[in-house]
Each structure stands twice: as structure tokens, then as C-alpha cells.
N, C-alpha and C. Protein backbone atom coordinates (compact mmCIF):
# COMPACT_ATOMS: atom_id res chain seq x y z
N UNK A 1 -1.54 -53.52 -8.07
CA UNK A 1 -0.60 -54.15 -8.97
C UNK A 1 -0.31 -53.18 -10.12
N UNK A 2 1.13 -52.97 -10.41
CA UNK A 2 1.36 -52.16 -11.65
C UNK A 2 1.52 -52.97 -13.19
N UNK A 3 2.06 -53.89 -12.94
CA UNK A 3 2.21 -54.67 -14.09
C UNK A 3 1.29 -55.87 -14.28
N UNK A 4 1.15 -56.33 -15.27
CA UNK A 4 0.10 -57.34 -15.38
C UNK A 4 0.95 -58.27 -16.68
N UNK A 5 0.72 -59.49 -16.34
CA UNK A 5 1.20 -60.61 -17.39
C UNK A 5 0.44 -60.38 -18.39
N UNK A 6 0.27 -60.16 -19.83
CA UNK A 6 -1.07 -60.44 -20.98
C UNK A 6 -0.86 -62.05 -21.36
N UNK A 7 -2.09 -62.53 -21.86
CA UNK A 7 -2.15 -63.49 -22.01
C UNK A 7 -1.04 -64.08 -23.15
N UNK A 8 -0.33 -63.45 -23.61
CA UNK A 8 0.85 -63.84 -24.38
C UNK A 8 1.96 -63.90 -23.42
N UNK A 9 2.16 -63.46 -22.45
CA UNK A 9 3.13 -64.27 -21.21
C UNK A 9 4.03 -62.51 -21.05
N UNK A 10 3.77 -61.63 -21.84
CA UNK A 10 4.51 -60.10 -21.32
C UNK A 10 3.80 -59.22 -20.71
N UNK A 11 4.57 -58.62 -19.42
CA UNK A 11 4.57 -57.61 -18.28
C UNK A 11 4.34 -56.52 -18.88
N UNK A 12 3.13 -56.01 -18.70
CA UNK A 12 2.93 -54.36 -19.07
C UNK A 12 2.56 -53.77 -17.95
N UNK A 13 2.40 -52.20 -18.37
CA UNK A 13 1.59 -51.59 -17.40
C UNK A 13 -0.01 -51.81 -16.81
N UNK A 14 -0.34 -52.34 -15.88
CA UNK A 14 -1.61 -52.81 -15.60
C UNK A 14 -2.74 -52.25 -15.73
N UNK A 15 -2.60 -50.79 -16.32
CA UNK A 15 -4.17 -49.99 -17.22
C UNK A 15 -4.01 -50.94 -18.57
N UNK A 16 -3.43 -51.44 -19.02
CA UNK A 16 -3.49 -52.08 -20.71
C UNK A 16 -4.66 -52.93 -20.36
N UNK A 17 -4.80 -53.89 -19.02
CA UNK A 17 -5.77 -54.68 -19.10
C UNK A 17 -5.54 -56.21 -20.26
N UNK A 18 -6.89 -56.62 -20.40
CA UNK A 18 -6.61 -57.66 -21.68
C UNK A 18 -7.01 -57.18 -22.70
N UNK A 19 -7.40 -55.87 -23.19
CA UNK A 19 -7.88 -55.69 -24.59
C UNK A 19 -6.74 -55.51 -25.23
N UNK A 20 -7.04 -56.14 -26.28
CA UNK A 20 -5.98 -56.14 -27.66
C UNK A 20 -5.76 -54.46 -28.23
N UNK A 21 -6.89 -53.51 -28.67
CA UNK A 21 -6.29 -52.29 -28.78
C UNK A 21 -5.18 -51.85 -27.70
N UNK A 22 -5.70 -52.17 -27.08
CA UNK A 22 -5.02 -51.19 -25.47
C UNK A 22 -3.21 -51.67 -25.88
N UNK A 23 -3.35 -53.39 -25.84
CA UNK A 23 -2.20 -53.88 -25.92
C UNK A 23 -1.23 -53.11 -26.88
N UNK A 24 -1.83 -53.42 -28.34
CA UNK A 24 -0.66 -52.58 -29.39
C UNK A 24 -0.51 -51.36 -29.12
N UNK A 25 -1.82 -50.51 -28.04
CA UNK A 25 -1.35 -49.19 -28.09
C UNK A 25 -0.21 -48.80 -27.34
N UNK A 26 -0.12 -49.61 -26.24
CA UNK A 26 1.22 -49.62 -25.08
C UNK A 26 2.33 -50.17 -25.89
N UNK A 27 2.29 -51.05 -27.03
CA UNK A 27 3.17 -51.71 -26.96
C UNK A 27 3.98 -51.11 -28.49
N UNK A 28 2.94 -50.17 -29.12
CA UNK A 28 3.55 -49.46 -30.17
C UNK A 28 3.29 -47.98 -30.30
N UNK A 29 2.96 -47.30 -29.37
CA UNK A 29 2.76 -45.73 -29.17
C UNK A 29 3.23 -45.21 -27.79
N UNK A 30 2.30 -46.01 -26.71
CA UNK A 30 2.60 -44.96 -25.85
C UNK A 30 4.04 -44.83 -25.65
N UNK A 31 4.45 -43.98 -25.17
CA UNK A 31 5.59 -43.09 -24.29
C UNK A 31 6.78 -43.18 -25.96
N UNK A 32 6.11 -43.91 -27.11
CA UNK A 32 6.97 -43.51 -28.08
C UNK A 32 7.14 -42.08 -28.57
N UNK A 33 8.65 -41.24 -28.74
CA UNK A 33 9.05 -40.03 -29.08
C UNK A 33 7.83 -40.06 -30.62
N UNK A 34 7.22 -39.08 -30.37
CA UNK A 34 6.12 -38.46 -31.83
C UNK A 34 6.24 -37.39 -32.15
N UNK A 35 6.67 -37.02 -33.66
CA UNK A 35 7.15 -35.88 -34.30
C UNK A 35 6.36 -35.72 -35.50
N UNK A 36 6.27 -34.01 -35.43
CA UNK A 36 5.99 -33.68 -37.11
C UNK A 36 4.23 -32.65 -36.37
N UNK A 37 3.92 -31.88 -37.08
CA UNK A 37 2.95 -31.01 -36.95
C UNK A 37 1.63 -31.14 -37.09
N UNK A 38 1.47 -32.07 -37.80
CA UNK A 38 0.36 -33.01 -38.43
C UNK A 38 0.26 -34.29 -37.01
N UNK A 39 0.87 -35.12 -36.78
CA UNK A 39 0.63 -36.27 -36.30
C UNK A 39 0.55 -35.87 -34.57
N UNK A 40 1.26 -34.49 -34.02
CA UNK A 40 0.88 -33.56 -32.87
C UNK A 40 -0.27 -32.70 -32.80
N UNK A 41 -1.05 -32.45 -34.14
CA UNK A 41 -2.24 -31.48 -33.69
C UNK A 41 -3.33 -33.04 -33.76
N UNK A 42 -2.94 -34.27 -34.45
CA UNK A 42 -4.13 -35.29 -34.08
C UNK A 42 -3.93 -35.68 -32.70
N UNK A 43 -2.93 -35.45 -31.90
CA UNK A 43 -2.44 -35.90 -30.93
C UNK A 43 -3.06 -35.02 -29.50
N UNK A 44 -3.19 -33.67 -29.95
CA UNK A 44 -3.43 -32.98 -29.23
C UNK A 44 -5.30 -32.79 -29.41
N UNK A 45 -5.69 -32.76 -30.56
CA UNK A 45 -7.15 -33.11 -30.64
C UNK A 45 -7.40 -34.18 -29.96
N UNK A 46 -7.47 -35.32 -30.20
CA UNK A 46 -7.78 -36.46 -29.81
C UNK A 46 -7.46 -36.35 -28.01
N UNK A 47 -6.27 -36.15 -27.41
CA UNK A 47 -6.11 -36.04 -25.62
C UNK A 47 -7.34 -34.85 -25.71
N UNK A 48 -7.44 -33.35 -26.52
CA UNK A 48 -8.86 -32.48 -25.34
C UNK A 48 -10.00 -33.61 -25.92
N UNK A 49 -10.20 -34.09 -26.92
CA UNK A 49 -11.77 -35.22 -27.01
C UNK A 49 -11.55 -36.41 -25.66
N UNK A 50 -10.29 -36.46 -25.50
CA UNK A 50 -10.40 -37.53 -24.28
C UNK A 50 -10.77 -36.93 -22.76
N UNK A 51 -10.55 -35.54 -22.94
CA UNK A 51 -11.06 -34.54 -21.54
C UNK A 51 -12.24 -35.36 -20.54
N UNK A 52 -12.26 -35.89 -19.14
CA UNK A 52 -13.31 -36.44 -18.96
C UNK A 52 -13.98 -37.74 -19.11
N UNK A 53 -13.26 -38.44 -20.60
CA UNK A 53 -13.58 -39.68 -20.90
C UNK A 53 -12.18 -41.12 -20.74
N UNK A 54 -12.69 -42.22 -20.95
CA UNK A 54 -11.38 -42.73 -20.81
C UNK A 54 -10.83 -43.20 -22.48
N UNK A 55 -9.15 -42.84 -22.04
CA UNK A 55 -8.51 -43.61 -23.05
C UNK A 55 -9.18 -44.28 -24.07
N UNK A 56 -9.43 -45.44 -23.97
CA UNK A 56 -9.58 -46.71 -24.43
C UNK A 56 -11.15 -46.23 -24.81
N UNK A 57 -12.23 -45.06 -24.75
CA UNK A 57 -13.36 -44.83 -26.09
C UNK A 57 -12.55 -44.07 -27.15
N UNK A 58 -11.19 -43.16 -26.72
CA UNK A 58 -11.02 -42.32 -27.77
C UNK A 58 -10.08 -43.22 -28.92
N UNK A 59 -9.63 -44.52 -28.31
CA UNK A 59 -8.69 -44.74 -29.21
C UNK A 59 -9.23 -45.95 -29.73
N UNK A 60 -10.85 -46.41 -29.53
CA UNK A 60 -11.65 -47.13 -30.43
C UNK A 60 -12.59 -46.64 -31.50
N UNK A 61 -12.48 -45.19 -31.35
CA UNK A 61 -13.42 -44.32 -32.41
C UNK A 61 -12.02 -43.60 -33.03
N UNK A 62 -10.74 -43.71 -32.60
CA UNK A 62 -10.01 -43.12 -33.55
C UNK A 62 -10.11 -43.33 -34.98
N UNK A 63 -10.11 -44.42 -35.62
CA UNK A 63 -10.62 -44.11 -37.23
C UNK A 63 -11.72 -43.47 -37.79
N UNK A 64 -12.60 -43.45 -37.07
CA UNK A 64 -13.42 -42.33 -37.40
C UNK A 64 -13.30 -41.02 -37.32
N UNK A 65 -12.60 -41.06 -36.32
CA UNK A 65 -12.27 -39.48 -36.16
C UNK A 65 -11.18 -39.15 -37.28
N UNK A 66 -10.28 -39.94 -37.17
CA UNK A 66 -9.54 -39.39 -38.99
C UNK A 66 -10.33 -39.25 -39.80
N UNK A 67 -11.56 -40.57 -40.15
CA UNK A 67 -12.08 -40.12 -41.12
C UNK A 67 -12.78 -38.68 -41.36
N UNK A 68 -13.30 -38.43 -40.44
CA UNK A 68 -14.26 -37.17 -40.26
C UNK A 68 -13.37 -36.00 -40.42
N UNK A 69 -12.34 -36.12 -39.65
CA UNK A 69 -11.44 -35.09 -39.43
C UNK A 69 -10.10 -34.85 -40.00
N UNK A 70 -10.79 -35.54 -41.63
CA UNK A 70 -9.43 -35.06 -42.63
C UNK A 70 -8.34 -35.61 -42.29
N UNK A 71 -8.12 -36.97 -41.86
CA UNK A 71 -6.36 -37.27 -41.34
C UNK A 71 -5.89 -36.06 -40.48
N UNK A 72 -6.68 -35.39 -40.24
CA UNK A 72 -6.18 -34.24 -38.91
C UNK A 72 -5.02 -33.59 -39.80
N UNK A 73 -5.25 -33.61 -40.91
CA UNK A 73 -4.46 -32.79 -41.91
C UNK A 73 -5.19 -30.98 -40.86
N UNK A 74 -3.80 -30.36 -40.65
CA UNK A 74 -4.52 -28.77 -39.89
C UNK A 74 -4.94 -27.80 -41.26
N UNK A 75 -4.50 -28.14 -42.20
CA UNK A 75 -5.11 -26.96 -43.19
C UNK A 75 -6.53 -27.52 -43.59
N UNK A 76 -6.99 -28.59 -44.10
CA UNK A 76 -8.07 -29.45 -44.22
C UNK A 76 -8.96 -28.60 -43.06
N UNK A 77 -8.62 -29.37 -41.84
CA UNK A 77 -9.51 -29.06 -40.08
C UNK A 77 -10.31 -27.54 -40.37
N UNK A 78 -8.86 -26.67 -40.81
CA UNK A 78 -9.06 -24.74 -40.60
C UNK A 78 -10.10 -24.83 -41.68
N UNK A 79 -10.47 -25.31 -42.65
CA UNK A 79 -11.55 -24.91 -43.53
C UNK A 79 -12.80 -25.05 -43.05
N UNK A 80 -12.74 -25.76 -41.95
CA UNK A 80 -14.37 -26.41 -41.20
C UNK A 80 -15.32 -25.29 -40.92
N UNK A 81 -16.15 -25.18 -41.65
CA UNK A 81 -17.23 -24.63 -41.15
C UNK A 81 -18.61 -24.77 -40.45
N UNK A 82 -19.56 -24.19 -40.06
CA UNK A 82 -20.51 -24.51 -39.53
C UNK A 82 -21.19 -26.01 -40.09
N UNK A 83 -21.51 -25.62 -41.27
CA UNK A 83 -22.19 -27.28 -42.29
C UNK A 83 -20.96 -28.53 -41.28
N UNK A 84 -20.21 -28.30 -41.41
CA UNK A 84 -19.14 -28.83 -40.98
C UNK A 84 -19.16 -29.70 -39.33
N UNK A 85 -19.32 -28.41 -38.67
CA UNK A 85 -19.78 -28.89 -37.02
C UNK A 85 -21.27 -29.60 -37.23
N UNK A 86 -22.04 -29.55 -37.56
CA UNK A 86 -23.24 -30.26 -37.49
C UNK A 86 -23.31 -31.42 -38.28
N UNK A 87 -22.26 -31.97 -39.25
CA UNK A 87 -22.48 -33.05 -39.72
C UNK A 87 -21.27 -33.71 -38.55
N UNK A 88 -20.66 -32.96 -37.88
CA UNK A 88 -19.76 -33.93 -36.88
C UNK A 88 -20.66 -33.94 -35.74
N UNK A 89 -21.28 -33.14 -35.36
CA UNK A 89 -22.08 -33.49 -34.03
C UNK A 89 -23.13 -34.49 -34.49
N UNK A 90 -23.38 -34.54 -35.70
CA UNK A 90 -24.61 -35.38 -35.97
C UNK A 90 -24.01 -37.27 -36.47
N UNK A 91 -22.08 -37.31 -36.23
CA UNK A 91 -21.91 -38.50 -36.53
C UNK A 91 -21.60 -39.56 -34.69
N UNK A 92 -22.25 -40.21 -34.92
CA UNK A 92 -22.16 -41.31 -33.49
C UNK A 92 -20.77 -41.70 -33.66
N UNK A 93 -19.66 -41.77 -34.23
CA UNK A 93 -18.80 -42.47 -34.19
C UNK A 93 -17.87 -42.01 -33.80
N UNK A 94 -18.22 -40.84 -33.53
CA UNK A 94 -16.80 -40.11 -32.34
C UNK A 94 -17.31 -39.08 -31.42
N UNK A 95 -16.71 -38.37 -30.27
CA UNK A 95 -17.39 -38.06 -29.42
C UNK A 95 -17.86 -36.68 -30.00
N UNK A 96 -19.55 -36.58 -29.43
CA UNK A 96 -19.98 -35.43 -30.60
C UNK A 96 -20.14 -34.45 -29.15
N UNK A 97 -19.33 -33.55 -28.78
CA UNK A 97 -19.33 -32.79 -27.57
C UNK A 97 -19.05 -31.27 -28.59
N UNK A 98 -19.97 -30.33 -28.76
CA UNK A 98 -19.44 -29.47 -29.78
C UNK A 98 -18.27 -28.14 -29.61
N UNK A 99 -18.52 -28.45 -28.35
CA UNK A 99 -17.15 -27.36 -27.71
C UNK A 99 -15.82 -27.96 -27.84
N UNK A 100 -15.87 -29.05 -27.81
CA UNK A 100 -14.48 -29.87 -28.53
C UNK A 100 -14.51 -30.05 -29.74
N UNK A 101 -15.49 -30.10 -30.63
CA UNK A 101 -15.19 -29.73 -32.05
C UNK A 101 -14.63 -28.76 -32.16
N UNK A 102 -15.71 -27.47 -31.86
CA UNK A 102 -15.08 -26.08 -32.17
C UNK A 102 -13.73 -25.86 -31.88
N UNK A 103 -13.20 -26.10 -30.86
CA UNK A 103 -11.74 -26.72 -30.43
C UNK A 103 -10.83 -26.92 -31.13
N UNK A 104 -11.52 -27.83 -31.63
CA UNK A 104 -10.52 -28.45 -32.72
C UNK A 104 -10.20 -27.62 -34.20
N UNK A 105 -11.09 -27.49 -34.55
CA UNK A 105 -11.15 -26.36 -35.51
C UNK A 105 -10.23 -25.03 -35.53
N UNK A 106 -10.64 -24.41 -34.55
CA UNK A 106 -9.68 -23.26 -33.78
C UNK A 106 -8.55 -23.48 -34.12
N UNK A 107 -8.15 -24.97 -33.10
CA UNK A 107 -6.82 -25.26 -33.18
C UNK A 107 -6.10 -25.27 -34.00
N UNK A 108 -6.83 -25.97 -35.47
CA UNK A 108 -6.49 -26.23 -36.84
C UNK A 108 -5.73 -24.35 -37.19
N UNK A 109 -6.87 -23.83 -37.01
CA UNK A 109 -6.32 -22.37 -37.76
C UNK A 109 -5.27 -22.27 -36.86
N UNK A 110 -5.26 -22.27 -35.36
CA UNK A 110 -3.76 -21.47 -34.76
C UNK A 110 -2.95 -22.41 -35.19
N UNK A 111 -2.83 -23.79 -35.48
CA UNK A 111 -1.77 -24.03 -36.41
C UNK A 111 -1.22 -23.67 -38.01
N UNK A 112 -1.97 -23.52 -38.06
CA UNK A 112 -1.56 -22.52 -39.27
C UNK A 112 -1.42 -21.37 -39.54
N UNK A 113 -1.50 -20.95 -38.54
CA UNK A 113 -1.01 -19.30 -38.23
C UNK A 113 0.73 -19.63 -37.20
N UNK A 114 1.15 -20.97 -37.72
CA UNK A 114 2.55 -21.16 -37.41
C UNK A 114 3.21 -21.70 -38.16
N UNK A 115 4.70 -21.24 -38.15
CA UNK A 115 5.42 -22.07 -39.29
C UNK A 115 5.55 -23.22 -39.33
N UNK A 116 6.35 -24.09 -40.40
CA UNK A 116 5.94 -25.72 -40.45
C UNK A 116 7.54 -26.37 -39.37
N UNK A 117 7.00 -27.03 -38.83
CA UNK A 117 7.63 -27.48 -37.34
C UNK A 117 7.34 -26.68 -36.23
N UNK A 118 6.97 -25.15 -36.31
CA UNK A 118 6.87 -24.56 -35.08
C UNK A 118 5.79 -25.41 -33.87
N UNK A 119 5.42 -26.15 -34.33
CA UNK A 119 4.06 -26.93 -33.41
C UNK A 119 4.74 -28.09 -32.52
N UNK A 120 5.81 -29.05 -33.51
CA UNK A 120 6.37 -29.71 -33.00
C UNK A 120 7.63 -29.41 -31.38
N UNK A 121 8.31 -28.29 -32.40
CA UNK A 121 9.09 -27.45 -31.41
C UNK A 121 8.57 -26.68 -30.18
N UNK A 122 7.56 -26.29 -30.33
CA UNK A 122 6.73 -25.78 -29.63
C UNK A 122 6.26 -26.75 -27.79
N UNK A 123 5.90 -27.70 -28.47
CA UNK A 123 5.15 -28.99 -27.73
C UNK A 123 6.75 -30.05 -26.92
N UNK A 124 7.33 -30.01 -28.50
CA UNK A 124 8.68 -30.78 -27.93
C UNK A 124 9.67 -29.93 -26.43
N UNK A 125 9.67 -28.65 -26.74
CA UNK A 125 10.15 -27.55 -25.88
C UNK A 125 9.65 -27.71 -24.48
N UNK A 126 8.87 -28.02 -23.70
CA UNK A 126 8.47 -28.60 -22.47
C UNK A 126 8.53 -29.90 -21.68
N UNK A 127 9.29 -30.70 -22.96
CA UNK A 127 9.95 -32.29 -22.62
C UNK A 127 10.51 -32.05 -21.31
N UNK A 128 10.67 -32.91 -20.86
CA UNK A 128 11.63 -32.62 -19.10
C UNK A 128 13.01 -32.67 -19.91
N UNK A 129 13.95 -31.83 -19.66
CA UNK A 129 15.36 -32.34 -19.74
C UNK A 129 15.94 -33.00 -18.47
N UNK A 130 15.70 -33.38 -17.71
CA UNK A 130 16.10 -33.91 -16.34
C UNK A 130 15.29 -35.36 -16.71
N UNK A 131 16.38 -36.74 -16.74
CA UNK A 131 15.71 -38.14 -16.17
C UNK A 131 15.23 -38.23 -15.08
N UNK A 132 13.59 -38.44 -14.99
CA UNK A 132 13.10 -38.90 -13.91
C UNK A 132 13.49 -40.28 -13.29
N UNK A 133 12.86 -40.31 -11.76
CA UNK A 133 12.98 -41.90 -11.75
C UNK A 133 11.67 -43.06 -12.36
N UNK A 134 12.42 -43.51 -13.08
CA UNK A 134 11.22 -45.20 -13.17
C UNK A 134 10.09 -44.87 -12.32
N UNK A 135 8.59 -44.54 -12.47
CA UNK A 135 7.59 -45.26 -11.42
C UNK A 135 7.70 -46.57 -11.17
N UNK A 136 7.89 -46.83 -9.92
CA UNK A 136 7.35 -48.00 -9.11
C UNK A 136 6.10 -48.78 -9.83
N UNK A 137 4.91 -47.90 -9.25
CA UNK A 137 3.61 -48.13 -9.59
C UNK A 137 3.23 -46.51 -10.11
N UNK A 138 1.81 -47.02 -10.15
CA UNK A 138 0.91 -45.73 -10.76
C UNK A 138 0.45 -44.73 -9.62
N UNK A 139 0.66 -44.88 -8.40
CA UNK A 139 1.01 -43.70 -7.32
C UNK A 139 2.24 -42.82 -7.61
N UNK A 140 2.93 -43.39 -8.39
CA UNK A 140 4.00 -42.31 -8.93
C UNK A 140 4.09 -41.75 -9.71
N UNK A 141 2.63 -41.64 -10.85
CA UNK A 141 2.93 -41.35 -11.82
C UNK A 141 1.82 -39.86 -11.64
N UNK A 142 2.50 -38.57 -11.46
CA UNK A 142 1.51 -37.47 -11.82
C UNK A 142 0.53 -37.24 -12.64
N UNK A 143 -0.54 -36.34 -12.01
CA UNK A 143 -1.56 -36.10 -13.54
C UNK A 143 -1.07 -35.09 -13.75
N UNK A 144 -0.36 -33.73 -13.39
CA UNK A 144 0.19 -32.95 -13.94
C UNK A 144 1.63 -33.02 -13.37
N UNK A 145 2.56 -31.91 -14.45
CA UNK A 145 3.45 -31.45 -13.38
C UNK A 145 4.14 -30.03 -14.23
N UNK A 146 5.16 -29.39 -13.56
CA UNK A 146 5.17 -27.51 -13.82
C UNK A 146 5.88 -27.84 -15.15
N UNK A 147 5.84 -28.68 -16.26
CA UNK A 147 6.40 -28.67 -17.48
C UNK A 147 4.83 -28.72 -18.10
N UNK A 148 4.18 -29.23 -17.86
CA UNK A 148 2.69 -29.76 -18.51
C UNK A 148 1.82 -28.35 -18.51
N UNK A 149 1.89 -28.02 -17.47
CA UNK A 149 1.12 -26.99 -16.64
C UNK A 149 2.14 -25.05 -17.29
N UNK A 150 3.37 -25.67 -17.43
CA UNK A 150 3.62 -24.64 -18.46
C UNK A 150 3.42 -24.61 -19.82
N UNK A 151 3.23 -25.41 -20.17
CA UNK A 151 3.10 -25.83 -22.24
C UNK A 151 1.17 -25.75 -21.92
N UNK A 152 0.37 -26.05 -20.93
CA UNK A 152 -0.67 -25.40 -20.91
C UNK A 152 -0.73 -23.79 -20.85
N UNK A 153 -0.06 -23.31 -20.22
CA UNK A 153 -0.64 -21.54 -20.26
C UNK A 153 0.53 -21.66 -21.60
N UNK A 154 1.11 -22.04 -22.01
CA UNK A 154 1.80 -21.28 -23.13
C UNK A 154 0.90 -21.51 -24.34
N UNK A 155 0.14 -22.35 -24.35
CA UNK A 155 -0.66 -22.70 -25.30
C UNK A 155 -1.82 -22.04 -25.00
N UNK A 156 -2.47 -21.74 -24.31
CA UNK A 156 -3.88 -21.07 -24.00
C UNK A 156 -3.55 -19.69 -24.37
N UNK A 157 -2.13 -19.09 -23.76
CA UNK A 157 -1.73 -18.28 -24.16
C UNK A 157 -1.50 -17.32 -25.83
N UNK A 158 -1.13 -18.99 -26.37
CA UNK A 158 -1.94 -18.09 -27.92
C UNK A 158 -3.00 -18.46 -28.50
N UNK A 159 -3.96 -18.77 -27.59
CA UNK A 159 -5.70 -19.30 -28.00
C UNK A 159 -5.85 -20.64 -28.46
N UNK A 160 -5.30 -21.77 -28.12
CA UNK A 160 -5.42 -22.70 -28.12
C UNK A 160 -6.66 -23.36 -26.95
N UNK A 161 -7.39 -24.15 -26.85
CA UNK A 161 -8.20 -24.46 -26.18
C UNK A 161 -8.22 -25.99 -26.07
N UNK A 162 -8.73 -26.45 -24.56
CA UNK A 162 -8.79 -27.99 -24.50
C UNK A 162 -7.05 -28.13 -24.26
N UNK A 163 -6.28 -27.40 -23.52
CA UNK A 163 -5.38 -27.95 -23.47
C UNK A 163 -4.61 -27.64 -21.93
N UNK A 164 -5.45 -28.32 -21.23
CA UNK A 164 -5.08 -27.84 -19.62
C UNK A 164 -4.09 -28.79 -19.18
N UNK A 165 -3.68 -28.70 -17.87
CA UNK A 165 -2.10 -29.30 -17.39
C UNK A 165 -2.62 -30.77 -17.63
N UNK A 166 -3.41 -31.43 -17.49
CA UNK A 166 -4.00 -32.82 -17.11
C UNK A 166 -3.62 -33.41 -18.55
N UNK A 167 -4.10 -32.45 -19.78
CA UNK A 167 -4.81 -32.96 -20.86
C UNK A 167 -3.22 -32.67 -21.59
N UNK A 168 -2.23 -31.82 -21.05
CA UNK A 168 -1.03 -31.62 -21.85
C UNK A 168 -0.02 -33.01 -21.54
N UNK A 169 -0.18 -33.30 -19.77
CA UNK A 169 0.69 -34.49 -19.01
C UNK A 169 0.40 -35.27 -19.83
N UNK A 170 -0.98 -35.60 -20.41
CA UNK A 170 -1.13 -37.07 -21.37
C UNK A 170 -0.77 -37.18 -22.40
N UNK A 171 -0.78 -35.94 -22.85
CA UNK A 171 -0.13 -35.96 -24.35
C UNK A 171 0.91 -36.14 -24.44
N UNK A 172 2.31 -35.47 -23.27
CA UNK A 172 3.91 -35.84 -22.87
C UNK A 172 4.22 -37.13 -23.15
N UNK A 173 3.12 -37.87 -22.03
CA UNK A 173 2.65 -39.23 -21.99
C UNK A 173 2.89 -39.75 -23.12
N UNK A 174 1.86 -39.63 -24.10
CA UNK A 174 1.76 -40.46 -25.25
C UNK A 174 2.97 -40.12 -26.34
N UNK A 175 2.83 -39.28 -26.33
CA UNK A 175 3.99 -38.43 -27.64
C UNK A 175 5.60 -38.84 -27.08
N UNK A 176 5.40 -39.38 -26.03
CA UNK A 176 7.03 -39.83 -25.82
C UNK A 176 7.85 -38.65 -25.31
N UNK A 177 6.78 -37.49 -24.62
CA UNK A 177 8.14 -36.72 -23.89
C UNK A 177 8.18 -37.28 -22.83
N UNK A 178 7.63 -38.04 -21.91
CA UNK A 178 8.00 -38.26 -20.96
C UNK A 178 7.70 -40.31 -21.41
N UNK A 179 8.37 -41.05 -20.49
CA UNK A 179 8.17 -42.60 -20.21
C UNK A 179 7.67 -43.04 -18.97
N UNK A 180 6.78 -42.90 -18.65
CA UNK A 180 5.51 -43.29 -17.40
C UNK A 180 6.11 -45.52 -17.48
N UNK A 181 6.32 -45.69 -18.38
CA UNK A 181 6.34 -47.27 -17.76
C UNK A 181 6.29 -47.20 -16.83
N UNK A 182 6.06 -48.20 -15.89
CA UNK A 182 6.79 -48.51 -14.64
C UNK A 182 7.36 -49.85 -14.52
N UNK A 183 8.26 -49.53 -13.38
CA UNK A 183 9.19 -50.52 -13.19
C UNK A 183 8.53 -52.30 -13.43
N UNK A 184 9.25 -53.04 -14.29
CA UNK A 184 8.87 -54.37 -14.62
C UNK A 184 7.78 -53.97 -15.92
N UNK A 185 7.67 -53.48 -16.66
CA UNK A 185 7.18 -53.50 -17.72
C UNK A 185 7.84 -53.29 -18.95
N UNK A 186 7.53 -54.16 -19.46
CA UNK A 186 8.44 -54.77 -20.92
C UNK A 186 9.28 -53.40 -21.92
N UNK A 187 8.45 -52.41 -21.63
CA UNK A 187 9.09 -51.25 -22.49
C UNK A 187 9.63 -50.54 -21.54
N UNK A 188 9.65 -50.38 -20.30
CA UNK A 188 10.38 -49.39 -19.37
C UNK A 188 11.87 -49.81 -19.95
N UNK A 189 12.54 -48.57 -20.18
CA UNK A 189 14.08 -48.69 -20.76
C UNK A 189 15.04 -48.85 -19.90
N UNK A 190 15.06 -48.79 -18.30
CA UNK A 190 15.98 -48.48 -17.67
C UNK A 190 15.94 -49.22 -16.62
């Protein structure tokens, strides 16, 4: 089954399930267009911390992870130092994996070793320009594909890390370059 009734009587995509996070997150983020340099490097932290894990732990420890992680402000992040990684590996409230800290950190500086929008433009630049069709179901919906899988080597390419074809498709996903609805679900546009 792709769609599922929620107990308020609307058709979503049938990963939302019945949890209430999940719900507002489908029903006020995903596949929404997300802009600006700041609200794409939390975007892109948060999908490599989801590397491996599901959805729905990263986006119940998300306030913590702002908290910890400076509003994912990237000039804030680039100051992180060692003291820094060990009071985040040492907090339970978000995933303490330290190669995805360091990650993140990194990341912080190669964003700021770019001008202000270049991150957005950057990320936005691999959107599909071609309308796909509607998925049916979730057999139609790729974990990668050669737009994802290019904005990955273009990004590894200038030392970015945690950002492989899988982990870029989700971010498309979420950030609204691409619309995964599928057919009969309340936000599919078409």
C-alpha cells in the first residue's frame, strides 16, 4: 500500500505511518522547495547523520541537534573544535557517531570557503529540469539517480563528506528538488 488514511481522514504517503512528527513532517516539509545556505547545510548535516539510520530518529533528536549545533548557523559549526567534538560525542541526544560530527564541522568550513548563496545554487543546480512521472507506489521511487549521484561527486569533489548518491536523493527529497508523493496523496500536485 502507498497511501494510508491518518486518523484525521487524509491520504498520505504510507512511510508517515501514525506518528504525529512524521505527519507534520510530510505534511509541512517534505518535497517542500528549501532555500538559503544556512537552512541547506542543516539539511545536508542532518540527511549524512541519517546515513544508515531511519528518518523518523533524526527528526526526533532534531532540536537537539540545533541546540548543540548552533542553529547549524555554518560560521558558528567552522569554529568547532576538538573540546567541541567530545562534548557532542558525549551528548545522548543526538546521534554521537564521531565521523559524522567531524563531517559536519568540515562541512561548516567548506561552506564558508563559499560565497553567500553559492551553497544554495550549488545544491539547487542538480534539481531535475525534466517533470518526472507521479510514483504510483514506493517501487517507483529511486534511492539514487545520475542528478543525485552527480551533486555527490561534485560535492566530494570539493571535500565535502557524508554526501553520497543515497544521502544527496534524500536531501532532493526533502528540500523540494524533487516531489516523491505518490499518486493519491494529499500533497502530490499533479
Amino acid at each position: 500500500m502507498s497511501v494510508r488514511i491518518g486518523p484525521d481522514g487524509v491520504a498520505r504517503c504510507a512511510w508517515v505511518g501514525d506518528d504525529d512528527e512524521y505527519r507534520r513532517y510530510h505534511d509541512e516539509e517534505w518535497g517542500m522547495p528549501l532555500h538559503g545556505d544556512r537552512a541547506l547545510f542543516e539539511k545536508l548535516s542532518l540527511e549524512g547523520f541519517q546515513a544508515g539510520l531511519s528518518w523518523i530518529t533524526i527528526l526526533r533528536k532534531r532540536p537537539r541537534f540545533r541546540e548543540v549545533f548552533a542553529g547549524f548557523e555554518p560560521e558558528a559549526v567552522a569554529a568547532f573544535e576538538a573540546p567541541d567534538i567530545e562534548r557532542l560525542m558525549g551528548d545522548a541526544g543526538i546521534i554521537r557517531n564521531r565521523a559524522k560530527i567531524e563531517a559536519t564541522i568540515s562541512n561548516a568550513r567548506l561552506v564558508m570557503g563559499l560565497d553567500e548563496g553559492e551553497l544554495d545554487a550549488l545544491l539547487w543546480s542538480f534539481a531535475p529540469t525534466e517533470p518526472r512521472e507521479r510514483p504510483q507506489g514506493f517501487g517507483d521511487i529511486p534511492a539514487t539517480t545520475p542528478e543525485s549521484v552527480a551533486a555527490s561527486k561534485a560535492l566530494r569533489k570539493r571535500g565535502f563528506r557524508f554526501v553520497g548518491p543515497t544521502t544527496m536523493y534524500a536531501l532532493m527529497q526533502s528540500a523540494g528538488m524533487v516531489d516523491d508523493h505518490v499518486v493519491g496523496c494529499h500533497r502530490a500536485t499533479d
